[in-house]
C-alpha atoms as a PDB file:
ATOM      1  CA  UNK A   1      -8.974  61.906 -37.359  1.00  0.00           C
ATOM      2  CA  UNK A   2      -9.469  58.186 -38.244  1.00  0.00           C
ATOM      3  CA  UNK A   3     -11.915  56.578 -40.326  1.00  0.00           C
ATOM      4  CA  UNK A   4     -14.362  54.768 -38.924  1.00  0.00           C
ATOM      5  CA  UNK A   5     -16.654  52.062 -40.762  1.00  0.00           C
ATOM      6  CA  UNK A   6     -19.797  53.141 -41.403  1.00  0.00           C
ATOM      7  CA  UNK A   7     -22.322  51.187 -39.243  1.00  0.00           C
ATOM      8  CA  UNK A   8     -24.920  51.023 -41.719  1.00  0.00           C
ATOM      9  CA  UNK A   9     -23.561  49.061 -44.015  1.00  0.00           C
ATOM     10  CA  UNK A  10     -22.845  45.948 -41.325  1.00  0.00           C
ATOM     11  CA  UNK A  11     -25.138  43.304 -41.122  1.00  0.00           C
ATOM     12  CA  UNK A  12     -25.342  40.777 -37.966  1.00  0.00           C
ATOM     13  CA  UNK A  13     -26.057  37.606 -38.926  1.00  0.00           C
ATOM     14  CA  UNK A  14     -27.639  35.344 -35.845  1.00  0.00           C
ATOM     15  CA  UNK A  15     -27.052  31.500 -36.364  1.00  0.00           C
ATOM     16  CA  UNK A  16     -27.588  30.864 -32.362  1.00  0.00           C
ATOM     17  CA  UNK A  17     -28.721  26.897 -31.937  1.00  0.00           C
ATOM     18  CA  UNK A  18     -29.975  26.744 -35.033  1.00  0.00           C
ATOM     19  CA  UNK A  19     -28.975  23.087 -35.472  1.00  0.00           C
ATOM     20  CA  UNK A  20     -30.877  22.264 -32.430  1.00  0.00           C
ATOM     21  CA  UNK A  21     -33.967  23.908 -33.551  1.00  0.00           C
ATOM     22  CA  UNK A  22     -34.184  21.780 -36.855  1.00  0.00           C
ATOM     23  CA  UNK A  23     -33.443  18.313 -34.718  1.00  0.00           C
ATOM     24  CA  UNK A  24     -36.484  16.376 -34.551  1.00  0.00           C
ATOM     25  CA  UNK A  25     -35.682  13.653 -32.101  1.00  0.00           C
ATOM     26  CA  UNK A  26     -33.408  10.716 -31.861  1.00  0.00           C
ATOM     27  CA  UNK A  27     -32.621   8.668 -34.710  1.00  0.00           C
ATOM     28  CA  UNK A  28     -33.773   4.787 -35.256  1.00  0.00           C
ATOM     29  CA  UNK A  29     -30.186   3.590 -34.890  1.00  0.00           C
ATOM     30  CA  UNK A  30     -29.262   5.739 -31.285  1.00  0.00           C
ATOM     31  CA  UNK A  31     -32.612   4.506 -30.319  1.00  0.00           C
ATOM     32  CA  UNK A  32     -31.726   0.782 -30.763  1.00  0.00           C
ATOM     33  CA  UNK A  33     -28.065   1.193 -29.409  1.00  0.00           C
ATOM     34  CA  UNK A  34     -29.357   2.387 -26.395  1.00  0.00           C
ATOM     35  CA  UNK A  35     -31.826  -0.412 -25.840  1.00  0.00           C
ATOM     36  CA  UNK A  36     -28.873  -3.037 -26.556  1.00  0.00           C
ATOM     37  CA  UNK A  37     -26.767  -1.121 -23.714  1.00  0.00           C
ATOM     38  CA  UNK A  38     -29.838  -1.368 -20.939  1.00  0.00           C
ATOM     39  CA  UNK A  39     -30.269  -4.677 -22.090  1.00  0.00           C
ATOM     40  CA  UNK A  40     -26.781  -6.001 -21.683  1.00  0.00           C
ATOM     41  CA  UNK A  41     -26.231  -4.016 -18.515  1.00  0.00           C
ATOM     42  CA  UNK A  42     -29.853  -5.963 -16.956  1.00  0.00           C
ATOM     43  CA  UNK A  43     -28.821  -9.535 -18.244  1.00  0.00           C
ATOM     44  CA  UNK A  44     -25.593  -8.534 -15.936  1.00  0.00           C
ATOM     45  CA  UNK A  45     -27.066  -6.839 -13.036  1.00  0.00           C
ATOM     46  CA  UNK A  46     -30.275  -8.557 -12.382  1.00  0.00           C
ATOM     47  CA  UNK A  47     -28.887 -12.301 -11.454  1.00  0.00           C
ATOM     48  CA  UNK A  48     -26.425 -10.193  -8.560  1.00  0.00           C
ATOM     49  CA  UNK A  49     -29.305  -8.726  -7.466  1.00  0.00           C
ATOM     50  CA  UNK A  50     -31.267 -12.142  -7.517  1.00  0.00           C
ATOM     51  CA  UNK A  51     -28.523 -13.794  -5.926  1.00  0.00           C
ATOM     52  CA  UNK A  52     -28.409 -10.823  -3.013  1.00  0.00           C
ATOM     53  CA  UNK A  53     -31.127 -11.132  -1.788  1.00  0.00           C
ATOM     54  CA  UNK A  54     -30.971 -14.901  -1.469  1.00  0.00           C
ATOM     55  CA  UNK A  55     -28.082 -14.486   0.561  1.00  0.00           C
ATOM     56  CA  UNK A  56     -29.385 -12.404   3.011  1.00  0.00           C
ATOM     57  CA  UNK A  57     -32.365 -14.315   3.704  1.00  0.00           C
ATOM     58  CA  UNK A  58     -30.121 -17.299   4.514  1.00  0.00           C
ATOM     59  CA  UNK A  59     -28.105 -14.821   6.970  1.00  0.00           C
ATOM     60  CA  UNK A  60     -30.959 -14.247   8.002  1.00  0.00           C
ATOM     61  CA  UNK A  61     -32.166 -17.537   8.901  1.00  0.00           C
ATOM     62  CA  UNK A  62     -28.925 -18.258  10.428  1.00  0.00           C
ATOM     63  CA  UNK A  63     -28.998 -15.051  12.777  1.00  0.00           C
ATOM     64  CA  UNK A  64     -32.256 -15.759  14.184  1.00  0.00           C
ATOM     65  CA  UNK A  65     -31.293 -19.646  14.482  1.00  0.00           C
ATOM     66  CA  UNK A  66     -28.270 -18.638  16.742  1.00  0.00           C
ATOM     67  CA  UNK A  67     -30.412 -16.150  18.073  1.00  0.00           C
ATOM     68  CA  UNK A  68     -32.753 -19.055  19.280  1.00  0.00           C
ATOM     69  CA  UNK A  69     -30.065 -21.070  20.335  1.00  0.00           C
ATOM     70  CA  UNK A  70     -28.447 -18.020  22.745  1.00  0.00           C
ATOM     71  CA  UNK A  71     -31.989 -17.211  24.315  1.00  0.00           C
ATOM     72  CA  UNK A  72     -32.563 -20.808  24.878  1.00  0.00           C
ATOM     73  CA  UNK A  73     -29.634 -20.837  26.809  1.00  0.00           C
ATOM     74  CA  UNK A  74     -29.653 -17.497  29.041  1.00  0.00           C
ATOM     75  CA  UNK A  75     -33.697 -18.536  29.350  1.00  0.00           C
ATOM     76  CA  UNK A  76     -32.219 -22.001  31.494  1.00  0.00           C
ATOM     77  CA  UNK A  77     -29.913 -20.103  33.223  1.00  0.00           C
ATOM     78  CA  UNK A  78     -31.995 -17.188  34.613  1.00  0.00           C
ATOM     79  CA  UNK A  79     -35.002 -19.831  34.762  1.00  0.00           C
ATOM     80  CA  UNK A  80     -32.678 -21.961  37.140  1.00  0.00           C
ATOM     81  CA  UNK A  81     -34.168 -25.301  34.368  1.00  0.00           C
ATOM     82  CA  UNK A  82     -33.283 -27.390  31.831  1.00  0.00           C
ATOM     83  CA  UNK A  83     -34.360 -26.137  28.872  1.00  0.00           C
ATOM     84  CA  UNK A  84     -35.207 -28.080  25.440  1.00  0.00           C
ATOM     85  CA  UNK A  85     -34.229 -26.519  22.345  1.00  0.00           C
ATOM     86  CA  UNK A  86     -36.368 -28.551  19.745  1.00  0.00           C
ATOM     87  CA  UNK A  87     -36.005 -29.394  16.381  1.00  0.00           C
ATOM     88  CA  UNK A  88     -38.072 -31.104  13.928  1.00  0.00           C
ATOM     89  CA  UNK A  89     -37.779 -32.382  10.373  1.00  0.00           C
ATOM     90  CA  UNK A  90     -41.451 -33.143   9.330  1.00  0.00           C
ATOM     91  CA  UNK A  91     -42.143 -29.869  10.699  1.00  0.00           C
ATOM     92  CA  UNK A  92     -39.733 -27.859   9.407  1.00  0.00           C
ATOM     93  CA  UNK A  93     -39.865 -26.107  12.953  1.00  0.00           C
ATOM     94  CA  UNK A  94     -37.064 -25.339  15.795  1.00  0.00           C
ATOM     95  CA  UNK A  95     -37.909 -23.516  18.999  1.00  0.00           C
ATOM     96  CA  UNK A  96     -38.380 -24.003  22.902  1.00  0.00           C
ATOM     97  CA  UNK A  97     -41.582 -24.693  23.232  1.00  0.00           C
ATOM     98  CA  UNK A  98     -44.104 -26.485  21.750  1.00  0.00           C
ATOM     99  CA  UNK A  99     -45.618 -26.116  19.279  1.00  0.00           C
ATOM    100  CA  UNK A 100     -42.342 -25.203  17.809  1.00  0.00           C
ATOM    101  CA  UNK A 101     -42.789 -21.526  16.976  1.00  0.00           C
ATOM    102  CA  UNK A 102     -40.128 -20.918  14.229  1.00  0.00           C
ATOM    103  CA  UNK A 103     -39.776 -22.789  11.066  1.00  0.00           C
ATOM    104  CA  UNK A 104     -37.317 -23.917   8.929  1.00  0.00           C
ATOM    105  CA  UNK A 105     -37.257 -22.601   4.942  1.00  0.00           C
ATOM    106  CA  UNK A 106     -37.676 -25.332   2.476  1.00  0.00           C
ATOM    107  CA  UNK A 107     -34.228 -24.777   0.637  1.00  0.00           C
ATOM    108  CA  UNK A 108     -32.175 -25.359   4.117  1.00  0.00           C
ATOM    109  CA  UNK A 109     -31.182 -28.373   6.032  1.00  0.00           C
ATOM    110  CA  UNK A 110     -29.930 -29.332   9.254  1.00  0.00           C
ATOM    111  CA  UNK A 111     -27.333 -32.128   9.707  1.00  0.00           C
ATOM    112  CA  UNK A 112     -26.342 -32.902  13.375  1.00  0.00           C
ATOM    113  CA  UNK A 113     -24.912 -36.406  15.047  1.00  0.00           C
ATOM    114  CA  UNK A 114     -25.748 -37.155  18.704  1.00  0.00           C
ATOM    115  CA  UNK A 115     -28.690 -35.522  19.723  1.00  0.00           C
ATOM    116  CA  UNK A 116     -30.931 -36.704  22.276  1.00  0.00           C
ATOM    117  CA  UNK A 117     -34.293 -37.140  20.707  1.00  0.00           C
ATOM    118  CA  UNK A 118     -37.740 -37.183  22.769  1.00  0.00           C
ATOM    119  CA  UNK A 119     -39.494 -40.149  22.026  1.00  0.00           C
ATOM    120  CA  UNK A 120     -43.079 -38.432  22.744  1.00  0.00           C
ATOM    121  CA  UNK A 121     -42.516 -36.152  19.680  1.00  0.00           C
ATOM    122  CA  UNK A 122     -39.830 -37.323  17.996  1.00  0.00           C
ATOM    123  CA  UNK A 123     -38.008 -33.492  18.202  1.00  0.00           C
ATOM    124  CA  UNK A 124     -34.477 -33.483  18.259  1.00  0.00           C
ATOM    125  CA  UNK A 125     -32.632 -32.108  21.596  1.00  0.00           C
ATOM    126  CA  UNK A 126     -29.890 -29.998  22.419  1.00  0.00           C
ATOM    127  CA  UNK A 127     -30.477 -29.252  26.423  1.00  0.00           C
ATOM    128  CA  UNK A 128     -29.057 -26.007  27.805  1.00  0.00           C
ATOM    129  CA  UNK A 129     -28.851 -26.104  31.942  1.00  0.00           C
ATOM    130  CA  UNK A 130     -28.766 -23.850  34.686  1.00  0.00           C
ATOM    131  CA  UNK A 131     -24.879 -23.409  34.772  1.00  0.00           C
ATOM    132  CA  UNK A 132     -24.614 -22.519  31.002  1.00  0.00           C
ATOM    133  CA  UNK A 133     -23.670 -25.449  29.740  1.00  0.00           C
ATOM    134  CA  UNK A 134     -25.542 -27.873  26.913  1.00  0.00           C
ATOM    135  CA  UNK A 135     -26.148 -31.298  25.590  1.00  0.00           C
ATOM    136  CA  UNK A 136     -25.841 -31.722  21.711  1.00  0.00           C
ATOM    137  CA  UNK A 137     -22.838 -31.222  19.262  1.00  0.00           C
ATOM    138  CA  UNK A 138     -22.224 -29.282  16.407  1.00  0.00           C
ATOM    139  CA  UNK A 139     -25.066 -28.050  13.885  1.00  0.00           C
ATOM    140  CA  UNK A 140     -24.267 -28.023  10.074  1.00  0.00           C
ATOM    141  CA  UNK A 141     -26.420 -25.604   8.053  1.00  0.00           C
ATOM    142  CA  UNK A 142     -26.599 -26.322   4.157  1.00  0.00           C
ATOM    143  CA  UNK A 143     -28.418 -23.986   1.852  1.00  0.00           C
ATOM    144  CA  UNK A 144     -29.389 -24.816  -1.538  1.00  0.00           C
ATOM    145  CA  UNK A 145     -27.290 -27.906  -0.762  1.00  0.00           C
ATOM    146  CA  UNK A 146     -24.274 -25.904  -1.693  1.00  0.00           C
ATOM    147  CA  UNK A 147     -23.374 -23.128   1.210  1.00  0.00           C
ATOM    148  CA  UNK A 148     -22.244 -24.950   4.610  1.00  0.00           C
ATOM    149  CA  UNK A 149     -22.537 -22.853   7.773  1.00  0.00           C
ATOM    150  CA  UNK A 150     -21.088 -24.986  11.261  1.00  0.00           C
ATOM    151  CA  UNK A 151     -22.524 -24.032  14.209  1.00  0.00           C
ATOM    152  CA  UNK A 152     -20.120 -24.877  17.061  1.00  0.00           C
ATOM    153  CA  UNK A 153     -21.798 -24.820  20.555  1.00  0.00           C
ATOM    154  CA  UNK A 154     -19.263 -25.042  23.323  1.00  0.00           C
ATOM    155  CA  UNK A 155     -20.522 -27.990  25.547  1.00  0.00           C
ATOM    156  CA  UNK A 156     -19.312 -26.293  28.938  1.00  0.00           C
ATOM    157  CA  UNK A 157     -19.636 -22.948  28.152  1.00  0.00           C
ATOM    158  CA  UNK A 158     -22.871 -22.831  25.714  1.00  0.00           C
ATOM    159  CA  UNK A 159     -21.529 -20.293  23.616  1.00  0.00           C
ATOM    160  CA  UNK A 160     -22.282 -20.473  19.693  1.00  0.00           C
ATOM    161  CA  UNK A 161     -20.003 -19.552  16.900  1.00  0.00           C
ATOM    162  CA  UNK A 162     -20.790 -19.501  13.341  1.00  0.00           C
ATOM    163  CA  UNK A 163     -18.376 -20.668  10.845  1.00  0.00           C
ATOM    164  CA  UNK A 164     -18.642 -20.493   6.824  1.00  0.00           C
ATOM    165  CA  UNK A 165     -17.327 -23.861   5.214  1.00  0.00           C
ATOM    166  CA  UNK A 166     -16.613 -24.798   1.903  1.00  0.00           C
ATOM    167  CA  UNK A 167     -19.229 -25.915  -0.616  1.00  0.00           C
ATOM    168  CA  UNK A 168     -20.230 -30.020  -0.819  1.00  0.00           C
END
């Protein structure tokens, strides 16, 4: 027979996490170094963000503006009238009907040439008739004075398309 160690004589020795059990927390220096990295990572994400949401407000805007100028229309030709679609400066306000029900956010301006204007309340016009077809020219939309939307309205066939431009 073989010789077998005697099993008294062993000892086990149990070291099992014992560096984690004598941690007490983070250190001064991890603390700061993880501050600097939330703080650099903010100062990057937080003006995106910012500039997000400004952007889809003014895609906003512009959907319900061409949404206004589309109802406008179908409302002359299922009407079987002439319908105004008003806008005003002073007021900041666009719409059919008066008062003007929509209005116009402060950091957005509206540049057009040739529209009729009523001289009772000095609105500008674009007229949409019966048969589909409109009065008016193009719209320009300028945000911030720096982002230029075109709003082409077909004269015959009313239709509105929205174009991006370049920046003044």
């Amino acid at each position: 027979m073989g010789l077998m160690p005697h099993k008294t004589g062993m000892k086990r020795k149990t070291k099992a996490f014992s560096s984690i059990s004598n941690s007490h927390g983070f250190t001064l220096m991890e603390v700061v170094l993880v501050l600097i990295i939330l703080g650099l990572t903010a100062s990057l994400v937080i003006p995106r963000v910012g500039a997000g949401w400004k952007r889809m407000e003014d895609r906003e805007f512009l959907q319900e503006f061409t949404q206004a100028l589309r109802s406008s229309r179908l409302y002359a030709m299922n009407s079987n009238q002439v319908v105004a679609f008003r806008l005003n400066g002073e007021e900041r306000a666009y719409g059919m009907g008066r008062p003007l029900p929509k209005k116009i956010p402060q950091n957005v301006d509206i540049f057009a040439d040739g529209l009729d204007r009523d001289p009772e309340s000095g609105d500008f016009l674009i007229l949409f008739y019966p048969d589909g077809s409109m009065t008016g020219t193009d719209l320009e939309i300028v945000f911030d004075g720096e982002r230029i939307f075109r709003l082409h309205i077909h004269p015959v066939f009313g239709t509105v398309e929205v174009a991006r431009r370049g920046t003044q």
